[in-house]
Protein backbone atom coordinates (compact mmCIF):
# COMPACT_ATOMS: atom_id res chain seq x y z
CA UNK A 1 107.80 40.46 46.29
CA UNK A 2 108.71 43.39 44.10
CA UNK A 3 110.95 41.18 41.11
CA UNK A 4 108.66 38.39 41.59
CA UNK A 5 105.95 40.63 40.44
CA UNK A 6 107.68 42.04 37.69
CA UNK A 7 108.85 38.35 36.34
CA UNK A 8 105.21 36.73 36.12
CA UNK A 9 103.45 39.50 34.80
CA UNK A 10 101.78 40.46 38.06
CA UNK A 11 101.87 44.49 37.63
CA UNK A 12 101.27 46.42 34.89
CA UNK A 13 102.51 50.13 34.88
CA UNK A 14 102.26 51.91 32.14
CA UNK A 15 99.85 54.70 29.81
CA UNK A 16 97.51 52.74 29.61
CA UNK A 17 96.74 52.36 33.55
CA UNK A 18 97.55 55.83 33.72
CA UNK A 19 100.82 55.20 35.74
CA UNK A 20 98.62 53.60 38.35
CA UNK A 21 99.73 49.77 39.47
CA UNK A 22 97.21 47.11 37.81
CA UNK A 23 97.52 43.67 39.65
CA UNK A 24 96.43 40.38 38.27
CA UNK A 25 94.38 38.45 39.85
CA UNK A 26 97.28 35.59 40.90
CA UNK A 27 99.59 38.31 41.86
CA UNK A 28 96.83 39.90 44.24
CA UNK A 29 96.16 36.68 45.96
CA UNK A 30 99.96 36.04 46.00
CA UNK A 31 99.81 39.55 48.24
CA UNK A 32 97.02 38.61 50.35
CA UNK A 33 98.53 35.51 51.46
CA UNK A 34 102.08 37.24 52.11
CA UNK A 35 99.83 40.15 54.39
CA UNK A 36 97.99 37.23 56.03
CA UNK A 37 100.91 34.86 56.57
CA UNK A 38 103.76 36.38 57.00
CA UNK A 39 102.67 40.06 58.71
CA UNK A 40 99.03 39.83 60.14
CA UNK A 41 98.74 36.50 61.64
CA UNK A 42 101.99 36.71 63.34
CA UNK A 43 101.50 40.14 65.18
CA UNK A 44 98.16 39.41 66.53
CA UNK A 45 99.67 36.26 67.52
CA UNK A 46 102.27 38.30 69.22
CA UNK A 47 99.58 41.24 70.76
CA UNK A 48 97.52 38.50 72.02
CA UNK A 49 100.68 36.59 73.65
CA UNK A 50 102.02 40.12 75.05
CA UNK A 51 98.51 41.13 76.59
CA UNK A 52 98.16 37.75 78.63
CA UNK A 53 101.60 38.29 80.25
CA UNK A 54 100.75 41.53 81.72
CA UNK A 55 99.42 41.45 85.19
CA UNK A 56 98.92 45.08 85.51
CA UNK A 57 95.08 46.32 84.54
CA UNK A 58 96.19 49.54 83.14
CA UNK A 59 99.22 48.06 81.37
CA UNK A 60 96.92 45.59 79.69
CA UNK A 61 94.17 48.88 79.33
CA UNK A 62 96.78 50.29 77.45
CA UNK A 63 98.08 47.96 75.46
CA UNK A 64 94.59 47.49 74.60
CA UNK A 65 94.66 50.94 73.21
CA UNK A 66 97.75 50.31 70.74
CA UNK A 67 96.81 46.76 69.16
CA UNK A 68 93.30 48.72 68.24
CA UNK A 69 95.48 51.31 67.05
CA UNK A 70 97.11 48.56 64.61
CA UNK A 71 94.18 47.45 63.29
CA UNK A 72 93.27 50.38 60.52
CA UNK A 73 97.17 49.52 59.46
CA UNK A 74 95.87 46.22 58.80
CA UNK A 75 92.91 47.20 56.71
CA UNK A 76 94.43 49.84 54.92
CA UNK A 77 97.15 47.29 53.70
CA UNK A 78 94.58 44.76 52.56
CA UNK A 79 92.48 47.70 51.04
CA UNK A 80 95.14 48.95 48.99
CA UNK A 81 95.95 45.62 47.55
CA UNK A 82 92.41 45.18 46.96
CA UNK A 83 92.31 48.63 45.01
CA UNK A 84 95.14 47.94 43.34
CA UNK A 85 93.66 44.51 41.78
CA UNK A 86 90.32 46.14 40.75
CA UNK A 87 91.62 49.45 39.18
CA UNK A 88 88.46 51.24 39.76
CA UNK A 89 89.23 55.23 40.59
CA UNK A 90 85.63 55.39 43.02
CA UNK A 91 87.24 52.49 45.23
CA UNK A 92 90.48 54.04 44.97
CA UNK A 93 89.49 57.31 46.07
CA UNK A 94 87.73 55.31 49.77
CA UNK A 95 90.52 53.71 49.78
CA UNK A 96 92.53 56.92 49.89
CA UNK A 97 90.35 58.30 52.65
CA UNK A 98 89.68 55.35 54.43
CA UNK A 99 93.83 55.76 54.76
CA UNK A 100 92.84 58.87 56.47
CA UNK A 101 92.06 56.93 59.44
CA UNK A 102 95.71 56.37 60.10
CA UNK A 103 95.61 59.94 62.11
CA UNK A 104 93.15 58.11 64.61
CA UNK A 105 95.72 55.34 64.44
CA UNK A 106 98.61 56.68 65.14
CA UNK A 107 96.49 58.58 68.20
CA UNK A 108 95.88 55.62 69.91
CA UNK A 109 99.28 53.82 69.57
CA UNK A 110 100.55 57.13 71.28
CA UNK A 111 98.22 56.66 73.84
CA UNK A 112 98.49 53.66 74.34
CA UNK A 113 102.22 53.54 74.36
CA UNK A 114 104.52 56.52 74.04
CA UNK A 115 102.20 58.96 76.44
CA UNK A 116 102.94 56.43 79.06
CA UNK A 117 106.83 56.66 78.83
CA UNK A 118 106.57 60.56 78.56
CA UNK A 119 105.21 60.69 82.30
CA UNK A 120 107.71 58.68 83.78
């Protein structure tokens, strides 16, 4: 995505941005559709597809726990494209702590997952 950028103009990086990335509007759709397509739609395809072949209630409980653990992943990657198109420093700094969230995150894909293998 990265020389693709580059080639049609779709980040600008420079004193004037002050060393932030700038997107265009064509290169920010052109990431939305890559997050939606190719990384989004897929894994909740796959969650969804995992969770109905579980027959064990507290399996499916906790895998429960670790696809909503996935989900501020998700938003943070669409909110940082979304920053990154409108260049405003406000939304940029929510953006930043809205990425805060991926503490809580990361807390419920451990419990949902790793604290399980620890006990056994």
């Amino acid at each position: 995505m990265a020389p693709i950028a580059f080639l049609m103009d779709g980040i600008t990086i420079d004193e004037s941005t002050n060393w932030k990335p700038v997107w265009n509007l064509p290169f920010a759709l052109y990431a939305f559709l890559l997050l939606s397509v190719y990384i989004i739609v897929p894994l909740i395809y796959l969650l969804i597809k995992t969770y109905r072949s579980f027959e064990d209630d507290e399996l499916k409980r906790r895998w429960k726990f670790f696809s909503l653990g996935l989900f501020p992943y998700f938003l943070d990657l669409y909110l940082i494209t979304f920053s990154n198109f409108l260049n405003d420093p406000t939304f940029r700094l929510i953006t930043a702590l809205v990425g805060l969230s991926i503490y809580a995150s990361a807390f419920l894909l451990y419990y949902g997952v790793i604290h399980q293998i620890e006990k056994k």
